[in-house]
C-alpha atoms as a PDB file:
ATOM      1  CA  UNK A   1     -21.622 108.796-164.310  1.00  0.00           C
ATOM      2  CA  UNK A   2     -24.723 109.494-164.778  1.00  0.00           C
ATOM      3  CA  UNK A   3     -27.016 107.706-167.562  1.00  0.00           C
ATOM      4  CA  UNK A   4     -30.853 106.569-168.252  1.00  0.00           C
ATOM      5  CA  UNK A   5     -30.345 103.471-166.367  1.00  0.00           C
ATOM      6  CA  UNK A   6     -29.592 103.169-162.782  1.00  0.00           C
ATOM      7  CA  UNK A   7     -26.045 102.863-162.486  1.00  0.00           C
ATOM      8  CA  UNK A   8     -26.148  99.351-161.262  1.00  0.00           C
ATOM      9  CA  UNK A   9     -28.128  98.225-164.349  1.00  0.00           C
ATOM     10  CA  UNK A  10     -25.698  99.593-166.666  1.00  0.00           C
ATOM     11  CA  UNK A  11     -22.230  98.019-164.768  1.00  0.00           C
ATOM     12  CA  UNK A  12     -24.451  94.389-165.092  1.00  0.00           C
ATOM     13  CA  UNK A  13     -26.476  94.812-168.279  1.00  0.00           C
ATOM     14  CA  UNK A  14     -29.811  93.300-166.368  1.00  0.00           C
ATOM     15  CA  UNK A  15     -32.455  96.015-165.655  1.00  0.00           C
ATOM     16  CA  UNK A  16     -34.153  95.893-162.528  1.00  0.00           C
ATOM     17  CA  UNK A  17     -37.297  96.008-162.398  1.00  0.00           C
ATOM     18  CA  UNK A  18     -37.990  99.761-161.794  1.00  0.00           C
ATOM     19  CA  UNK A  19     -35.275 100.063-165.387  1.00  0.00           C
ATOM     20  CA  UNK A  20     -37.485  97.333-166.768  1.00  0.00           C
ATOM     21  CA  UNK A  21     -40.695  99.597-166.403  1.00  0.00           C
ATOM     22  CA  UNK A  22     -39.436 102.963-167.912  1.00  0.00           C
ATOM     23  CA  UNK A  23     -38.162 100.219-170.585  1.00  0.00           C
ATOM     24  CA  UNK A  24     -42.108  99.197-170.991  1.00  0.00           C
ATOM     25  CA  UNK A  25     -43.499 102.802-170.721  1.00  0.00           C
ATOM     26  CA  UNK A  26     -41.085 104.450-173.979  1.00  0.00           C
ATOM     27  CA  UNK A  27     -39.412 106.402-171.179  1.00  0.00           C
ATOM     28  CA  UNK A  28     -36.385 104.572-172.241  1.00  0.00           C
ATOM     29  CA  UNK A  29     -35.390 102.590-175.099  1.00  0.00           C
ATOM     30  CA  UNK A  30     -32.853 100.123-175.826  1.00  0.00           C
ATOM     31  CA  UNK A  31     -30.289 102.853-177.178  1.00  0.00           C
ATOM     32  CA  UNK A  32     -30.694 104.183-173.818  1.00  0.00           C
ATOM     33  CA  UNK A  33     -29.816 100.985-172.291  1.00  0.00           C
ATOM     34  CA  UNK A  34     -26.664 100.142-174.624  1.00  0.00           C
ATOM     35  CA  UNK A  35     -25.038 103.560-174.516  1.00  0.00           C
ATOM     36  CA  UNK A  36     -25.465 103.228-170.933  1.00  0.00           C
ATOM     37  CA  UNK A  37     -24.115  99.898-170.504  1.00  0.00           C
ATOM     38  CA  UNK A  38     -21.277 100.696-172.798  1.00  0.00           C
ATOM     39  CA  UNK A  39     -20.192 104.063-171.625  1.00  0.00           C
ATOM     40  CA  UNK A  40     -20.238 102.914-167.700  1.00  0.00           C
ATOM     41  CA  UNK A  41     -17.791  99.941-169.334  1.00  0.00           C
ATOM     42  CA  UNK A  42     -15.641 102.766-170.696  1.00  0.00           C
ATOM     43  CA  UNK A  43     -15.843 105.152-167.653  1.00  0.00           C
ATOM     44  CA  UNK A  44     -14.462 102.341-165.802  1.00  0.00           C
ATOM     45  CA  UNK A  45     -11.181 102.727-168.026  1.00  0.00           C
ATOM     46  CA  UNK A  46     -11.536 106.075-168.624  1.00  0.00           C
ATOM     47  CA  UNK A  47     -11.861 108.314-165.021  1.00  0.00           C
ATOM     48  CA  UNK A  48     -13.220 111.242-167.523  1.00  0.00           C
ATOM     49  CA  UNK A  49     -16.103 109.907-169.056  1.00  0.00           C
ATOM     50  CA  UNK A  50     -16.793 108.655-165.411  1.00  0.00           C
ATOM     51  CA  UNK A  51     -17.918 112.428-164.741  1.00  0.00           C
ATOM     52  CA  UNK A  52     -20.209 112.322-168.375  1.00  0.00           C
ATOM     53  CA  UNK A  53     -24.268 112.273-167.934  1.00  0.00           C
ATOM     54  CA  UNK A  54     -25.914 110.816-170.768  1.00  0.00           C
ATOM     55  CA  UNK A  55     -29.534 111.907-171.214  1.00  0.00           C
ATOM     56  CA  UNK A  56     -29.991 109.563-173.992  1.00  0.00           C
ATOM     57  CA  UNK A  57     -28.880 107.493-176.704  1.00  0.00           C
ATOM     58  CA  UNK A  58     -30.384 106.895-180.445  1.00  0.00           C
ATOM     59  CA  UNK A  59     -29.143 104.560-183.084  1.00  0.00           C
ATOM     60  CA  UNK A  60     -29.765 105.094-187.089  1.00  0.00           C
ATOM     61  CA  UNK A  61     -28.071 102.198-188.969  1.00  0.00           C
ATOM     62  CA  UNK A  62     -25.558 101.123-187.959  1.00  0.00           C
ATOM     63  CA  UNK A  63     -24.463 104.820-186.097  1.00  0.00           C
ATOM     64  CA  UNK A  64     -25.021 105.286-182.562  1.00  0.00           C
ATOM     65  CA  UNK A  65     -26.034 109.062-181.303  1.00  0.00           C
ATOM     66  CA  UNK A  66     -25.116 109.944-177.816  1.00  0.00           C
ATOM     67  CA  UNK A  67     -27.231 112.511-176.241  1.00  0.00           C
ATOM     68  CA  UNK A  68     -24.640 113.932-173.302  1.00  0.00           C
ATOM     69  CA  UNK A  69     -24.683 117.687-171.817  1.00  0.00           C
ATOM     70  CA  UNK A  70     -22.689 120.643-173.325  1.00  0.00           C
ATOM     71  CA  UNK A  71     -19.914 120.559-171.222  1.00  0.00           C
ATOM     72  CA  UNK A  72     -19.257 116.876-171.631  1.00  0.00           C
ATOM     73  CA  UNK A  73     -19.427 117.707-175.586  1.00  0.00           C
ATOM     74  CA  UNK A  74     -17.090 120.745-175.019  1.00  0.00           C
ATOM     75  CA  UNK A  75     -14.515 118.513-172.909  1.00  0.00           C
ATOM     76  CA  UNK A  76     -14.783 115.962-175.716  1.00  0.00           C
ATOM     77  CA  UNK A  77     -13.920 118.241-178.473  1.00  0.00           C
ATOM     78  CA  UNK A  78     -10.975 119.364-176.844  1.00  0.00           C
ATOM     79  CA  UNK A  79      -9.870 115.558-175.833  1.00  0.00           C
ATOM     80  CA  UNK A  80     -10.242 113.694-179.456  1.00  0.00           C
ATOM     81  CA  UNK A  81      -8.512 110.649-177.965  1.00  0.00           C
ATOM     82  CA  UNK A  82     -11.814 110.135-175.597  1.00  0.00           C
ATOM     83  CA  UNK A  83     -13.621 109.994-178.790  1.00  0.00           C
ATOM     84  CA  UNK A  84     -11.767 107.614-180.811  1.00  0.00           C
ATOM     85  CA  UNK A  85     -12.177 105.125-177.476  1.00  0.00           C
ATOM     86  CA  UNK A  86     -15.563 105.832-177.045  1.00  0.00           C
ATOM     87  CA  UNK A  87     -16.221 104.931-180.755  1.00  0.00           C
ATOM     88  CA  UNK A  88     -14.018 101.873-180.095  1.00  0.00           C
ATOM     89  CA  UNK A  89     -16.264 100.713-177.606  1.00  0.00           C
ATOM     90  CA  UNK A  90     -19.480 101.080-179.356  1.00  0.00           C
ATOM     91  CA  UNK A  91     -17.353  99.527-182.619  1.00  0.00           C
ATOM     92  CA  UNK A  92     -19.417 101.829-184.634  1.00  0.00           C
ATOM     93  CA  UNK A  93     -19.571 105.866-185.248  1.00  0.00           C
ATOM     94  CA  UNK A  94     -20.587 107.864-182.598  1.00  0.00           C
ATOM     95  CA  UNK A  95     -22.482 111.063-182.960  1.00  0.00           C
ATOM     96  CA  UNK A  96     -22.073 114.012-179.777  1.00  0.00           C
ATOM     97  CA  UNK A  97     -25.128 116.011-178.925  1.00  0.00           C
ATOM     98  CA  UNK A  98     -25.922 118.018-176.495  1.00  0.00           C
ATOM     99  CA  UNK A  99     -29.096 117.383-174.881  1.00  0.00           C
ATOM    100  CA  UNK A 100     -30.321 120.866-174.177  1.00  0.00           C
ATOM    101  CA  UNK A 101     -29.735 121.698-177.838  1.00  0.00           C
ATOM    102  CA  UNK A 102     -32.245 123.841-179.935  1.00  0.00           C
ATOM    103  CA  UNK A 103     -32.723 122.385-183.617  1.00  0.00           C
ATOM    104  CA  UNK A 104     -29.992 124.941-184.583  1.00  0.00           C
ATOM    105  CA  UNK A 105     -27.492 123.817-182.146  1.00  0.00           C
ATOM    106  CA  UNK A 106     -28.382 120.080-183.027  1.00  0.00           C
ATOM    107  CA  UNK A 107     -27.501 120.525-186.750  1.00  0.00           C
ATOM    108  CA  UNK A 108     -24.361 122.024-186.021  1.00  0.00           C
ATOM    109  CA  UNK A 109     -23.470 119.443-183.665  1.00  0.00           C
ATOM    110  CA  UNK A 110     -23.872 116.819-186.620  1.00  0.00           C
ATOM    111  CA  UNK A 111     -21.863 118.734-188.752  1.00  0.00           C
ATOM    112  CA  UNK A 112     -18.436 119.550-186.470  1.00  0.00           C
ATOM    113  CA  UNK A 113     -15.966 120.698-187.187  1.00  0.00           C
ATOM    114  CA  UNK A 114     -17.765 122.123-190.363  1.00  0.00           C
ATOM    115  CA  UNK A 115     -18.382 125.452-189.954  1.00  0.00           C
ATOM    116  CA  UNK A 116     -22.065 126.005-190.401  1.00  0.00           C
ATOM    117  CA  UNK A 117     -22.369 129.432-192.123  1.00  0.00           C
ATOM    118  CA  UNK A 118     -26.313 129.292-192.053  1.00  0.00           C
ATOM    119  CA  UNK A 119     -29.622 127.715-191.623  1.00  0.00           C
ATOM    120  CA  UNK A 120     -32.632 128.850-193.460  1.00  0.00           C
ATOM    121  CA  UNK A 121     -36.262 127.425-193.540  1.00  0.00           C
ATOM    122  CA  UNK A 122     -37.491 126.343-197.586  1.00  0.00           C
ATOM    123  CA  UNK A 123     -41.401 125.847-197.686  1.00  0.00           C
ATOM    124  CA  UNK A 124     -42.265 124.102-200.582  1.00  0.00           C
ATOM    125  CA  UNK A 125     -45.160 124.390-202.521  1.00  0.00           C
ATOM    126  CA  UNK A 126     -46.956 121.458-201.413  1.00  0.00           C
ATOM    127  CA  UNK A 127     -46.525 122.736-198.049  1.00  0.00           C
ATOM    128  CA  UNK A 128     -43.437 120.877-196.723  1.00  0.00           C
ATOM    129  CA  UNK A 129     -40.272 122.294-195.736  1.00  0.00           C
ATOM    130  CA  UNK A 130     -36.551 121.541-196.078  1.00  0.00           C
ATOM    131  CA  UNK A 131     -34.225 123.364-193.670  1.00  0.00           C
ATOM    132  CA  UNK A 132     -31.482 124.341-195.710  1.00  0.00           C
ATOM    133  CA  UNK A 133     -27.862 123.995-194.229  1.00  0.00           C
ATOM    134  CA  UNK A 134     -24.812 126.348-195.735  1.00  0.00           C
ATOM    135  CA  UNK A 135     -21.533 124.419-195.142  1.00  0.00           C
ATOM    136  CA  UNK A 136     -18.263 126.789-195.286  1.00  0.00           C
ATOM    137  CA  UNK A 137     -15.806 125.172-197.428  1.00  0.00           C
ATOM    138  CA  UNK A 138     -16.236 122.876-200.454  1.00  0.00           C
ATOM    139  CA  UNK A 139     -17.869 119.285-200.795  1.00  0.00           C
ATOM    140  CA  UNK A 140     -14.391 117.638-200.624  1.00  0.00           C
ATOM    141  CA  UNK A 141     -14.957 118.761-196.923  1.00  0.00           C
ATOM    142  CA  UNK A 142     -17.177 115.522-196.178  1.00  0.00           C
ATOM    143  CA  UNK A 143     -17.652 112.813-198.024  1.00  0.00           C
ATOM    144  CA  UNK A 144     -21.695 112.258-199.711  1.00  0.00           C
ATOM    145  CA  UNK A 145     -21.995 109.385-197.430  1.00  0.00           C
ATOM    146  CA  UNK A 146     -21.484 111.320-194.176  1.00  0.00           C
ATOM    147  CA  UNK A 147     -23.723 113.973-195.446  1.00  0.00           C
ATOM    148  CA  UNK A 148     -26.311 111.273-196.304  1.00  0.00           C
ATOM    149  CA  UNK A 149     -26.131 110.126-192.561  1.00  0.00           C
ATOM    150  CA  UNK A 150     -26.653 113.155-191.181  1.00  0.00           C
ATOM    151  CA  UNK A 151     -29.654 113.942-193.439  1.00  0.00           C
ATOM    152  CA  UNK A 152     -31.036 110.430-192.417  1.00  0.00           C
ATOM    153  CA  UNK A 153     -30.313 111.695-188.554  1.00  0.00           C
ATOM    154  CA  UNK A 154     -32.088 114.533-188.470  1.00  0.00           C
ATOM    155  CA  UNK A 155     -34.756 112.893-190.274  1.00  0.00           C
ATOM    156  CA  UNK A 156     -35.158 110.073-187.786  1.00  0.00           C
ATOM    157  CA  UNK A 157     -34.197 112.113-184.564  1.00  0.00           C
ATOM    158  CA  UNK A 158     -35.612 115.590-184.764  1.00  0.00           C
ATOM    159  CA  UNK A 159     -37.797 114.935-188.331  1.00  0.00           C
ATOM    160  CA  UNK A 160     -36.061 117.940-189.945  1.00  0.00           C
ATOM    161  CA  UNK A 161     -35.579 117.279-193.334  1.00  0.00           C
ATOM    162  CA  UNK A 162     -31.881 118.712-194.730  1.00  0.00           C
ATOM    163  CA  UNK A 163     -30.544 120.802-197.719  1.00  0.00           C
ATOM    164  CA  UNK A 164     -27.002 120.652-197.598  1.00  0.00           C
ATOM    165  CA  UNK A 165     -25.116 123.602-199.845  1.00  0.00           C
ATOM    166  CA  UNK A 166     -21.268 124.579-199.299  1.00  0.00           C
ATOM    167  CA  UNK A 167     -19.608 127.638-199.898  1.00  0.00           C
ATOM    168  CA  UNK A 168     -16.551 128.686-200.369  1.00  0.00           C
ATOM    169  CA  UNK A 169     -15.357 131.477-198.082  1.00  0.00           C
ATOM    170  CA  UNK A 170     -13.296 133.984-199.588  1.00  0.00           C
ATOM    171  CA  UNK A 171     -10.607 135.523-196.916  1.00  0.00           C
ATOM    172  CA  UNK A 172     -10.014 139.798-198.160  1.00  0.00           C
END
């Protein structure tokens, strides 16, 4: 497994002292160092998320974001049982991203399984802009408070501010 931390540091939770200066210099942060700790704790449980690399880690309330490559997120998707024990371990919700992700590919991320029919730029008068987000299907799909979180995500995380619209699709 492959994490922020040297894999020692994350199987004993104490940072040497090369850990200890990335620590010091913002190269890592202490989301780093927890989702590493806790997903080498996992991996050695789970031989699957052994063969994960987690580029980084980000917490917003109480919510932890895992920043792994796609193909860990695409093996993940298809193994919803590695989720549910990854989320037990962090005894919180757990956000998948892919690292390499464009701002696009991020949003959608937050949103799966939602179907993400499009993503459109707003400028405001003042000069701002909102990036609005069209959700296939109706609000029922998520609740307000998930939406809310993954507004305040992308706020925090990538400093995109969200419009969320749904729409119903209409098979012919």
């Amino acid at each position: 497994m492959k994490t922020p931390i040297c894999s020692f540091d994350a199987r004993t939770g104490t940072l040497c002292t090369r850990c200890e200066a990335k620590l010091h210099s913002g190269h890592i942060s202490e989301a780093d160092i927890e989702g590493a700790i806790r997903l080498t704790k996992l991996a050695e449980r789970e031989q699957e998320v052994n063969k994960f690399t987690m580029v980084s880690g980000s917490k917003v309330d109480d919510d932890f974001i895992l920043s792994l490559r796609g193909s860990d997120i695409i093996f993940l998707r298809a193994n919803p049982s590695i989720i549910t024990k990854i989320e037990d371990e962090f005894k919180s919700k757990v956000w998948l991203i892919e690292a390499e992700a464009n701002d696009k590919r991020f949003i959608e991320n937050l949103f799966f399984p939602l179907r993400v029919l499009a993503i459109n730029l707003v400028w405001l008068p003042d000069g701002n802009k909102l990036t609005r987000v069209v959700i296939a299907g109706s609000n029922k799909s998520r609740s307000t408070t998930q939406i809310t979180k993954i507004q305040k995500i992308t706020s925090m995380i990538k400093n995109i501010e969200l419009l969320v619209e749904f729409e119903s699709i209409v098979n012919d």
